[in-house]
C-alpha atoms as a PDB file:
ATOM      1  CA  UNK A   1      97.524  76.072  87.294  1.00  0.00           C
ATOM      2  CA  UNK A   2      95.128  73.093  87.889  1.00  0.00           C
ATOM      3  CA  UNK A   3      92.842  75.936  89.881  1.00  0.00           C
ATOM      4  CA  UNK A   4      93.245  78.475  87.926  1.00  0.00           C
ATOM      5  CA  UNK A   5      91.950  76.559  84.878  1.00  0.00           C
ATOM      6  CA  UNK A   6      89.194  75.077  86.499  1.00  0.00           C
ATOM      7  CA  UNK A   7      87.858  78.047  87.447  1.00  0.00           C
ATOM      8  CA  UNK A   8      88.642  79.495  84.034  1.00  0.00           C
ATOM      9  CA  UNK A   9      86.244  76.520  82.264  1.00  0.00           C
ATOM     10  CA  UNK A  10      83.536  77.506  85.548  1.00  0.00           C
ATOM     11  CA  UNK A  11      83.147  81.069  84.264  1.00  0.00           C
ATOM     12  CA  UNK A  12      83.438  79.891  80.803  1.00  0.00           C
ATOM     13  CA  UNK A  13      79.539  79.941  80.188  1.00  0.00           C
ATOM     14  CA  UNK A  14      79.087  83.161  82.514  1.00  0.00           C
ATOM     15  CA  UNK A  15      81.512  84.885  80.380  1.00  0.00           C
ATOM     16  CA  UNK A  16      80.009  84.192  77.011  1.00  0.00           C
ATOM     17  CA  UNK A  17      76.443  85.068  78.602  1.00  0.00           C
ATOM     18  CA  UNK A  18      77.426  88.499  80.260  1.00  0.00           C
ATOM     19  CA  UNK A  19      80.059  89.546  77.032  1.00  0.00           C
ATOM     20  CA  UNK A  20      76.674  88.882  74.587  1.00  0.00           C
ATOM     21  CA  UNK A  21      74.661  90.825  76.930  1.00  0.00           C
ATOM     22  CA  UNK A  22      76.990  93.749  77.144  1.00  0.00           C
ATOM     23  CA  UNK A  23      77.302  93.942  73.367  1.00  0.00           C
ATOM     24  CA  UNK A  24      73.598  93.547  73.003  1.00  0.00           C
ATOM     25  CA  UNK A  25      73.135  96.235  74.758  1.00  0.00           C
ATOM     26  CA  UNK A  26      75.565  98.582  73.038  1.00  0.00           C
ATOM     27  CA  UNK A  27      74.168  97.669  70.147  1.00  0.00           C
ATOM     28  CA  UNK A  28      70.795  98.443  70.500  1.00  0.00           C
ATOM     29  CA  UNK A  29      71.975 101.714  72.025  1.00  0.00           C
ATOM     30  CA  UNK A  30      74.169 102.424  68.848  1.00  0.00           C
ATOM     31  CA  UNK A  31      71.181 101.379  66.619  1.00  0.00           C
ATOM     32  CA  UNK A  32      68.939 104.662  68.043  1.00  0.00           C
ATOM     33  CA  UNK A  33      72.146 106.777  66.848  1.00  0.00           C
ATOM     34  CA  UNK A  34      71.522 107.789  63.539  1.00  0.00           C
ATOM     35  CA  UNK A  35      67.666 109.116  64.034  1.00  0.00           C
ATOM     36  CA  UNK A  36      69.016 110.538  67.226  1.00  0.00           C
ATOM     37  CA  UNK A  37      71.975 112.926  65.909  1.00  0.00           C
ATOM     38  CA  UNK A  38      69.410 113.653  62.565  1.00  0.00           C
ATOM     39  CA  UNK A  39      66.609 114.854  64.956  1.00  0.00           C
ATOM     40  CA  UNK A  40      69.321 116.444  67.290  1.00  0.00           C
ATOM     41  CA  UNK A  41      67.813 119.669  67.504  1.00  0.00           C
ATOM     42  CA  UNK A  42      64.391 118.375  68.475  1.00  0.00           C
ATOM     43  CA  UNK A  43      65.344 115.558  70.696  1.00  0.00           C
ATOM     44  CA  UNK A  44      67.411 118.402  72.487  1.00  0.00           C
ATOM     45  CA  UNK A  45      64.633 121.128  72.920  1.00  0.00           C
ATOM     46  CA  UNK A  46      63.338 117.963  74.425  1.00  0.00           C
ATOM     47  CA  UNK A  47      65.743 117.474  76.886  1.00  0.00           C
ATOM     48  CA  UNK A  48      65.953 120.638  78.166  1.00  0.00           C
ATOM     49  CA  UNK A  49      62.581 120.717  79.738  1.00  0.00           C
ATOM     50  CA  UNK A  50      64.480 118.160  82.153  1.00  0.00           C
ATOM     51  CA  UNK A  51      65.494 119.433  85.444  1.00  0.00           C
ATOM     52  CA  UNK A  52      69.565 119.733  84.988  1.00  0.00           C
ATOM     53  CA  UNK A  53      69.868 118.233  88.165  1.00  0.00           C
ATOM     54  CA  UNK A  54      68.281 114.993  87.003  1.00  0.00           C
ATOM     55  CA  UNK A  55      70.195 115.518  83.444  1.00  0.00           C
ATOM     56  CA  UNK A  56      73.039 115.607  85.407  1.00  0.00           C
ATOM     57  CA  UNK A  57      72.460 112.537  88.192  1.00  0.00           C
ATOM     58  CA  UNK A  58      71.598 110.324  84.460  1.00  0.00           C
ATOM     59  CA  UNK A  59      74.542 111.352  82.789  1.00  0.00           C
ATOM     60  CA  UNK A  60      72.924 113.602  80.147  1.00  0.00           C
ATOM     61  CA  UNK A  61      75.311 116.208  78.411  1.00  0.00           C
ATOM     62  CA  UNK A  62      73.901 117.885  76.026  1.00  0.00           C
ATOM     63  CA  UNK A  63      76.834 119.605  74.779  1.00  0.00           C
ATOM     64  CA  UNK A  64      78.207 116.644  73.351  1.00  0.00           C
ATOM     65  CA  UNK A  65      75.255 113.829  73.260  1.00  0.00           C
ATOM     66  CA  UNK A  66      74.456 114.235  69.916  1.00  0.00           C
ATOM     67  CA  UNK A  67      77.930 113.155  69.187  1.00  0.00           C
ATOM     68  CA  UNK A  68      78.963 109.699  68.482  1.00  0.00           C
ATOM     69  CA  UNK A  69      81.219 109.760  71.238  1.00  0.00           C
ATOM     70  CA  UNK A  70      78.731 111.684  73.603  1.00  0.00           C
ATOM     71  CA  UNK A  71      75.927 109.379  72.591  1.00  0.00           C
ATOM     72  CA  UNK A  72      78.583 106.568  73.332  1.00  0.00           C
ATOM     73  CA  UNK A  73      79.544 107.735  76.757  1.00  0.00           C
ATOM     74  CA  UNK A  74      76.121 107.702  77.701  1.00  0.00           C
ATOM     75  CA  UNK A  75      75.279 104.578  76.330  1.00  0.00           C
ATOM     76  CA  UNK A  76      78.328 103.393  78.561  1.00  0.00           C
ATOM     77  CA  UNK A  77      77.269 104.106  81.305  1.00  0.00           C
ATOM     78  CA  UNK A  78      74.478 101.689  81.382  1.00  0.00           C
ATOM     79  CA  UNK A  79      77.055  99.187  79.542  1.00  0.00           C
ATOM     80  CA  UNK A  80      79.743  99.998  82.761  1.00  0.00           C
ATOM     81  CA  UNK A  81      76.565  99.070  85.481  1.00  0.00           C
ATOM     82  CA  UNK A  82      76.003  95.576  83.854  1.00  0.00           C
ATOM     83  CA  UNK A  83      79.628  95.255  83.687  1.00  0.00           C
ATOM     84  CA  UNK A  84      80.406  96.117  87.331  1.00  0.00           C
ATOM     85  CA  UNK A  85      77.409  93.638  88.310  1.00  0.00           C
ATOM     86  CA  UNK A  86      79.578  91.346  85.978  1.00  0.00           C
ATOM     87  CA  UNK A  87      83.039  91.512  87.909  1.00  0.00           C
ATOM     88  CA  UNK A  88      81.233  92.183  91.699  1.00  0.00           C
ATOM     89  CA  UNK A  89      79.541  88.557  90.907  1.00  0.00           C
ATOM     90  CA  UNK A  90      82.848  87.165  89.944  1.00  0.00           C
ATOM     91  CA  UNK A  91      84.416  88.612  93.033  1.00  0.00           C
ATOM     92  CA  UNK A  92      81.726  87.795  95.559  1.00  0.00           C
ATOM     93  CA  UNK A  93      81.319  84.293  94.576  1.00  0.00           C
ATOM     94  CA  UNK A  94      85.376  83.767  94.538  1.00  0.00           C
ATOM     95  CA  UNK A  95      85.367  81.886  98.028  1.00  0.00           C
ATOM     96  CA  UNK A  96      81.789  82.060  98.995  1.00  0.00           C
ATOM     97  CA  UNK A  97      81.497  79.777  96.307  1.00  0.00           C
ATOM     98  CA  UNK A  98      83.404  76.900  98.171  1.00  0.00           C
ATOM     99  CA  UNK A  99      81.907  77.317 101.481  1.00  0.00           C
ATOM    100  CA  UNK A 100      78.132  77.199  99.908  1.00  0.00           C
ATOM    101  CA  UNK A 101      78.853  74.041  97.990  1.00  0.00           C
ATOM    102  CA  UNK A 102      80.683  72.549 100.677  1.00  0.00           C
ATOM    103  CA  UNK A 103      83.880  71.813  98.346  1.00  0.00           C
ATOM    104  CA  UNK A 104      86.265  74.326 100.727  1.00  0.00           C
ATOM    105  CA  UNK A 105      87.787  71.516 102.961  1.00  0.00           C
ATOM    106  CA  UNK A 106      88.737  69.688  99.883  1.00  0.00           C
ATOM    107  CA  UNK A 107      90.040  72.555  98.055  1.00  0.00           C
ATOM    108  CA  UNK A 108      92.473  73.132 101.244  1.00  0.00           C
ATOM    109  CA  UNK A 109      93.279  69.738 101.466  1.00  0.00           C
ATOM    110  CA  UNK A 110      95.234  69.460  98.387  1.00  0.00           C
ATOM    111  CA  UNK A 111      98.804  70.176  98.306  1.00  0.00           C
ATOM    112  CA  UNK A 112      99.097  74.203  97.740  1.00  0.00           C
ATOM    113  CA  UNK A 113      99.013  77.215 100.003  1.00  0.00           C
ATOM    114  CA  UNK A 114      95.857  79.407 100.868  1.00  0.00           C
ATOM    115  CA  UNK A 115      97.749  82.313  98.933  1.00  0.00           C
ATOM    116  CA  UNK A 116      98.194  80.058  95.488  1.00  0.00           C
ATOM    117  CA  UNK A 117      94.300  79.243  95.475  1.00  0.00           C
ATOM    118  CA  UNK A 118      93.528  82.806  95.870  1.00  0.00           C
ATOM    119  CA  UNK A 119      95.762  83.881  93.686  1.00  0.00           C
ATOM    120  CA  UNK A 120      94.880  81.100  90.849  1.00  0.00           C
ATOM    121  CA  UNK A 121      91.344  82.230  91.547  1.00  0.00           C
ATOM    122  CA  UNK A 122      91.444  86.000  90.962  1.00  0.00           C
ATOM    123  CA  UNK A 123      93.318  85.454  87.837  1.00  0.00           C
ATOM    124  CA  UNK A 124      90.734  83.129  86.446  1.00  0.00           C
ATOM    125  CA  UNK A 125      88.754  86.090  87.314  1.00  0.00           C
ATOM    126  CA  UNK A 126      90.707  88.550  86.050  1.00  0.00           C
ATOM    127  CA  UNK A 127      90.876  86.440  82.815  1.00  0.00           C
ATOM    128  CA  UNK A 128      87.312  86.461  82.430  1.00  0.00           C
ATOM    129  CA  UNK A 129      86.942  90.283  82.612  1.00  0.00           C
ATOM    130  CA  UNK A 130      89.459  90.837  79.959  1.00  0.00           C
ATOM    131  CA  UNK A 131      88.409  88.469  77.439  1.00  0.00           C
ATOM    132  CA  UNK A 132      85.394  89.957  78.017  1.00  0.00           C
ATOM    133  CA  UNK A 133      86.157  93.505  77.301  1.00  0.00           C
ATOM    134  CA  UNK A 134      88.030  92.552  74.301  1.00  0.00           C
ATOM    135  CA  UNK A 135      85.443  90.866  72.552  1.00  0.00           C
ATOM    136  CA  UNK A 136      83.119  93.921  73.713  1.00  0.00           C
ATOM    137  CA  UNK A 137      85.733  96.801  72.367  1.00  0.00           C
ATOM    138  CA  UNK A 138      86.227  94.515  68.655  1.00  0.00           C
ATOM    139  CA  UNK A 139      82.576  94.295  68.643  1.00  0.00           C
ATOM    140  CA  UNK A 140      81.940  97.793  69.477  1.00  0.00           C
ATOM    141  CA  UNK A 141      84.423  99.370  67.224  1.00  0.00           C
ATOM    142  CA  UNK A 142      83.003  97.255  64.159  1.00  0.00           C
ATOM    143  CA  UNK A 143      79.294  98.685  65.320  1.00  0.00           C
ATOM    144  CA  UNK A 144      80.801 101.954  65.752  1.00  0.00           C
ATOM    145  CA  UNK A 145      81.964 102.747  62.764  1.00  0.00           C
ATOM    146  CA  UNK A 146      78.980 101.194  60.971  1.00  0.00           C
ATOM    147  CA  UNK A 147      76.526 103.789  62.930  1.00  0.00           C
ATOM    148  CA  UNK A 148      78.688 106.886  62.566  1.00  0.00           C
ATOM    149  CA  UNK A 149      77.347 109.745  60.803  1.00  0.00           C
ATOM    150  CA  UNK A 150      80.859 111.950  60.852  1.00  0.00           C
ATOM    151  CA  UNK A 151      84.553 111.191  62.235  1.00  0.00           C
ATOM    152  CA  UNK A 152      85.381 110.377  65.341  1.00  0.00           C
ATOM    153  CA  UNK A 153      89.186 109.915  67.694  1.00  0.00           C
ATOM    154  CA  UNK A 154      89.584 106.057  67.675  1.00  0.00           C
ATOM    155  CA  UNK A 155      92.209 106.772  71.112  1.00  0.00           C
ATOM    156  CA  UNK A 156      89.284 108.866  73.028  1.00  0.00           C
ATOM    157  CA  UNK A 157      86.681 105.668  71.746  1.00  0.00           C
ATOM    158  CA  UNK A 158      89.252 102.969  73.200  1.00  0.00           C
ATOM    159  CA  UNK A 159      89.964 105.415  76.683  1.00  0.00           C
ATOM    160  CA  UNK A 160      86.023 105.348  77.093  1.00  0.00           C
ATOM    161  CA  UNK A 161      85.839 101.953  76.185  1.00  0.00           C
ATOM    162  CA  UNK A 162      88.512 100.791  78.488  1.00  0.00           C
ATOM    163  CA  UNK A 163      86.999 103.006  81.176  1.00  0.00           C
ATOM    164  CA  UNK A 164      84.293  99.448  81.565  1.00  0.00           C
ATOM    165  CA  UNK A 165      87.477  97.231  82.520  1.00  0.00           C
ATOM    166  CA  UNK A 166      88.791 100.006  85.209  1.00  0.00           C
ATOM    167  CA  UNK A 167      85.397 100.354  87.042  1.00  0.00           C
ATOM    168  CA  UNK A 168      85.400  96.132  86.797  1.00  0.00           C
ATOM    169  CA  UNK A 169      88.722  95.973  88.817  1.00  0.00           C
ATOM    170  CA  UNK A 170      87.576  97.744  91.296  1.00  0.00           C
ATOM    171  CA  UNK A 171      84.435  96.011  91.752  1.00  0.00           C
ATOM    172  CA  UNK A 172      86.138  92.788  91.405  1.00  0.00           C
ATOM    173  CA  UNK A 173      88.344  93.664  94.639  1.00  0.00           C
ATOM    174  CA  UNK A 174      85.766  94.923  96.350  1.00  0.00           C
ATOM    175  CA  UNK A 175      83.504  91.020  95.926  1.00  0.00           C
ATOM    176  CA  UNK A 176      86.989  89.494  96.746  1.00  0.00           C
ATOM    177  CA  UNK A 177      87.032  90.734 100.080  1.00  0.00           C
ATOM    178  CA  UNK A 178      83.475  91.031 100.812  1.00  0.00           C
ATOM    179  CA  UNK A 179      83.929  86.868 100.194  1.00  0.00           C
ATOM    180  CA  UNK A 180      86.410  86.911 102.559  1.00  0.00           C
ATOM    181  CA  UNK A 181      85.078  88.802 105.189  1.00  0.00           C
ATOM    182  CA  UNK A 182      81.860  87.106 105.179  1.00  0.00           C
ATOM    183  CA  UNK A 183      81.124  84.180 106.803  1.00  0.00           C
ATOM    184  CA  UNK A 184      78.891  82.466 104.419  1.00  0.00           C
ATOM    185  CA  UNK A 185      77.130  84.328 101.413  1.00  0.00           C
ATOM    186  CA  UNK A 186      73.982  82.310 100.748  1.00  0.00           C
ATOM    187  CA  UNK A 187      73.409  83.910  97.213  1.00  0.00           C
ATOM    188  CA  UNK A 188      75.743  85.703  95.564  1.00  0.00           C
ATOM    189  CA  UNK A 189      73.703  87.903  93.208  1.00  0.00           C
ATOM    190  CA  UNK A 190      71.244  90.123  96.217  1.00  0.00           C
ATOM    191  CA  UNK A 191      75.284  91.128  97.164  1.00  0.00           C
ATOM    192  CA  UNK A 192      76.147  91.865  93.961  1.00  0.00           C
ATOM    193  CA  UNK A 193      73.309  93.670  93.025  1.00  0.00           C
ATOM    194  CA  UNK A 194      72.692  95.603  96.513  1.00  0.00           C
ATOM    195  CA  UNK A 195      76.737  96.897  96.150  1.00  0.00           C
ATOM    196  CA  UNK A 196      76.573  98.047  92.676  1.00  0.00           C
ATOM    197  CA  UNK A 197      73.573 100.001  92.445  1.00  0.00           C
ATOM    198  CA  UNK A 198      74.381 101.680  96.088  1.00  0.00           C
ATOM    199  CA  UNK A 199      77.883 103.033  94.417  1.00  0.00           C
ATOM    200  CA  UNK A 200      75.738 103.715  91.138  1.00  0.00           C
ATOM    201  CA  UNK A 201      73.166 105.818  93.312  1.00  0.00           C
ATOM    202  CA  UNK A 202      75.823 107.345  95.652  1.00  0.00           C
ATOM    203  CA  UNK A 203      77.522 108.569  91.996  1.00  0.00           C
ATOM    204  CA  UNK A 204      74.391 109.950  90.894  1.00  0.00           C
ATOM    205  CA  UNK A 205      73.804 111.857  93.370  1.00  0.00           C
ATOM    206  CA  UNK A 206      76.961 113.174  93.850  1.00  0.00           C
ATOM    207  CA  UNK A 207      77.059 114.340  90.079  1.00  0.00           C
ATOM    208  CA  UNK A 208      73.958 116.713  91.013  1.00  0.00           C
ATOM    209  CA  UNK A 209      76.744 118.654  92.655  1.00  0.00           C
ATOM    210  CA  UNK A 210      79.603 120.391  91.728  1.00  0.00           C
ATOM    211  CA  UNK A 211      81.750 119.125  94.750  1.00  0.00           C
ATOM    212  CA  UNK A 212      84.376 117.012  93.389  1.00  0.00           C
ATOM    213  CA  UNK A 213      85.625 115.492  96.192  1.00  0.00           C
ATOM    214  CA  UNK A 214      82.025 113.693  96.419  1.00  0.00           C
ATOM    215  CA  UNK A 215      83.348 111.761  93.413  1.00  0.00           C
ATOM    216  CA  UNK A 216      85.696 109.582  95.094  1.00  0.00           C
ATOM    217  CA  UNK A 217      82.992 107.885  97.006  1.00  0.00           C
ATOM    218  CA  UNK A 218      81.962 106.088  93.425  1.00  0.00           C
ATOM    219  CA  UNK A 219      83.820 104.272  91.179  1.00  0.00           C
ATOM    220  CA  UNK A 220      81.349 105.202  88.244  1.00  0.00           C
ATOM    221  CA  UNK A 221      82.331 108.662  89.027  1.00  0.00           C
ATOM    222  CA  UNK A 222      86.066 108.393  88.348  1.00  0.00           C
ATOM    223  CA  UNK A 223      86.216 109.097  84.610  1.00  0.00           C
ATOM    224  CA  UNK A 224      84.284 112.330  83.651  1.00  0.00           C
ATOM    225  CA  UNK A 225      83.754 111.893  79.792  1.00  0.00           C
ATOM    226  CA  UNK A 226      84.239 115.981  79.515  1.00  0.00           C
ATOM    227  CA  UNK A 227      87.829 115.410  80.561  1.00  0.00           C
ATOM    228  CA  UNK A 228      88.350 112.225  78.448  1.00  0.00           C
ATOM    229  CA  UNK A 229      86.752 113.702  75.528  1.00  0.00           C
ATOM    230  CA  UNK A 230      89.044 117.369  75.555  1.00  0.00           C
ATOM    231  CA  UNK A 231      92.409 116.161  76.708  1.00  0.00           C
ATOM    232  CA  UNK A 232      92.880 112.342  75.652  1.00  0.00           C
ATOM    233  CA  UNK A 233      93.306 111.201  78.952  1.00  0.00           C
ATOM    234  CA  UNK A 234      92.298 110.281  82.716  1.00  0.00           C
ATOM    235  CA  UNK A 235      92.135 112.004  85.647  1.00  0.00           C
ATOM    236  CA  UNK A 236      95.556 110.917  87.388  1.00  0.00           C
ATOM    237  CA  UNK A 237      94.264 111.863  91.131  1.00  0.00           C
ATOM    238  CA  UNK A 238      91.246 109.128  90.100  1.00  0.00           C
ATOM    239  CA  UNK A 239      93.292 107.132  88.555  1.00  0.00           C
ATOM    240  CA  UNK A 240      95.413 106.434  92.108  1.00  0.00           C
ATOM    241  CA  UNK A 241      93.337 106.235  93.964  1.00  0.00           C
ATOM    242  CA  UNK A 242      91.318 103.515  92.122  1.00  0.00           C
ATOM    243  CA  UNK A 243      94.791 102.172  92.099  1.00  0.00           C
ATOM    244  CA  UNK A 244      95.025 101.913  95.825  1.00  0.00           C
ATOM    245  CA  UNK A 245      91.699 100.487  96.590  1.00  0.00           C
ATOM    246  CA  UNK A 246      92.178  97.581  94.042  1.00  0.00           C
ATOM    247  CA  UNK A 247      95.822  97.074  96.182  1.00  0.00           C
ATOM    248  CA  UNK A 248      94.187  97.452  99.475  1.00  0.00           C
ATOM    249  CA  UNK A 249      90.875  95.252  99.424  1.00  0.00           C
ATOM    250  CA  UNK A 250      93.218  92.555  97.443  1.00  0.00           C
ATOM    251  CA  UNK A 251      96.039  92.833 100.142  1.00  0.00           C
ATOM    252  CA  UNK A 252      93.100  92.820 103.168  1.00  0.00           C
ATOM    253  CA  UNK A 253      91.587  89.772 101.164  1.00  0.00           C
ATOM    254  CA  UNK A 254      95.017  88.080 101.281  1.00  0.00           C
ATOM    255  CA  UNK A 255      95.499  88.596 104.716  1.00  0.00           C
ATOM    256  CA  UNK A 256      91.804  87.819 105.940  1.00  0.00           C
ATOM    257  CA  UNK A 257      91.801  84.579 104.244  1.00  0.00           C
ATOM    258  CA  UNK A 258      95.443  83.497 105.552  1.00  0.00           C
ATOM    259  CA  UNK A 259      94.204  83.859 109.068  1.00  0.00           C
ATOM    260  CA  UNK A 260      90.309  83.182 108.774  1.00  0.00           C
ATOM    261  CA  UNK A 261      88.744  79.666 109.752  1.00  0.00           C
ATOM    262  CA  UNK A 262      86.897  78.431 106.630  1.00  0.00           C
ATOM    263  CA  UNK A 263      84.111  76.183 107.288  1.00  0.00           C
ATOM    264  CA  UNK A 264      82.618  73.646 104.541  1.00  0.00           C
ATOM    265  CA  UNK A 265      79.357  73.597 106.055  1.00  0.00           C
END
């Protein structure tokens, strides 16, 4: 608990910066709302002239943009690319962090087991992410329903808000055992930054298609906001097998950093 707390009061000031930024952000997004839906039919002859493929790789929708909702989802997808930077950081820098500031050998010295640092470690982490979608969602519901211009499903708002924490899970797994793999990670934020906008690039791309297998190659691609929107829900197949990549690269991280030789310099 000694760990887990420590590195609860290390991403203490990390938190508070990324959860200001993310609301920031929604909020200035959320501010454009109202002159956006009461110009809707001009701001949409507007969009038009863009190629649909691009309208499409972007996340534009015009059949439901000039919605709150619609306006939201697209608004959160720029929200869900900070946040994924947000958890891969978190992830990456979960051992890394030890071996560049030389602190691993004492860290393994004390009396616990490889497996309880981890684990004290990613639930620090884990922490972090939550408290810092549940400020966000609080924040964003209050800003919400200040902007709105007509009614809107407070369950599909919350399933596309908690869409953010889903996407951070898997990005969080996916730092823990690049950390683990690597030998030592001089910086962690060219990692970070390099992962998540190859998965956010792979994602557009494969949304200028219609081939939806190509959507399993990027997390950002696993909750379509058309589905969300009409049926209340998320795509199970997505859903598992976000599922099993969070289990695997934990399980691999486990079992890497059981075995591997951990240098302090």
């Amino acid at each position: 608990m000694n760990i887990f707390f420590h590195e609860l009061k290390a991403y203490r000031k990390s938190t508070i910066i990324w959860t200001i930024s993310l609301i920031a952000v929604f909020a200035l997004f959320m501010s454009m709302f109202p002159a956006f839906s009461k110009d809707a039919d001009e701001f949409k002859k507007l969009l038009e002239g863009y190629p649909e493929a691009l309208r499409k790789a972007i996340g534009l929708n015009l059949g439901n943009l000039f919605t709150i909702l619609g306006f939201y989802w697209y608004a959160l997808t720029f929200i869900v690319l900070c946040g994924a930077i947000q958890a891969m950081n978190l992830g990456t820098s979960i051992v890394s962090k030890e071996v560049r500031e030389k602190t691993a050998d004492f860290l393994l010295t004390k009396p616990v087991t490889r497996n309880q640092v981890l684990t004290a470690k990613l639930l620090a982490a884990f922490t972090s992410l939550v408290i810092t979608n549940v400020v966000y969602i609080a924040a964003a519901t209050v800003i919400t329903t200040q902007v709105k211009t007509d009614d809107f499903s407070m369950k599909q708002f919350i399933l596309l808000s908690l869409t953010m924490i889903f996407i951070q899970l898997m990005f969080l797994a996916i730092g823990i055992i690049v950390s683990v793999i690597s030998y030592k990670i001089k910086s962690v934020l060219p990692v970070s930054l390099g992962t998540v906008f190859a998965f956010y690039f792979i994602g557009a791309i494969s949304a200028t298609t219609d081939d939806e297998a190509k959507r399993y190659f990027s997390p950002f691609k696993y909750f379509n906001n058309d589905y969300i929107l009409k049926h209340s829900s998320y795509e199970a197949s997505f859903m598992i097998v976000g599922a099993v990549i969070i289990l695997l690269a934990v399980a691999a991280s486990y079992f890497v950093y059981t075995k591997k030789d951990i240098h302090a310099v």
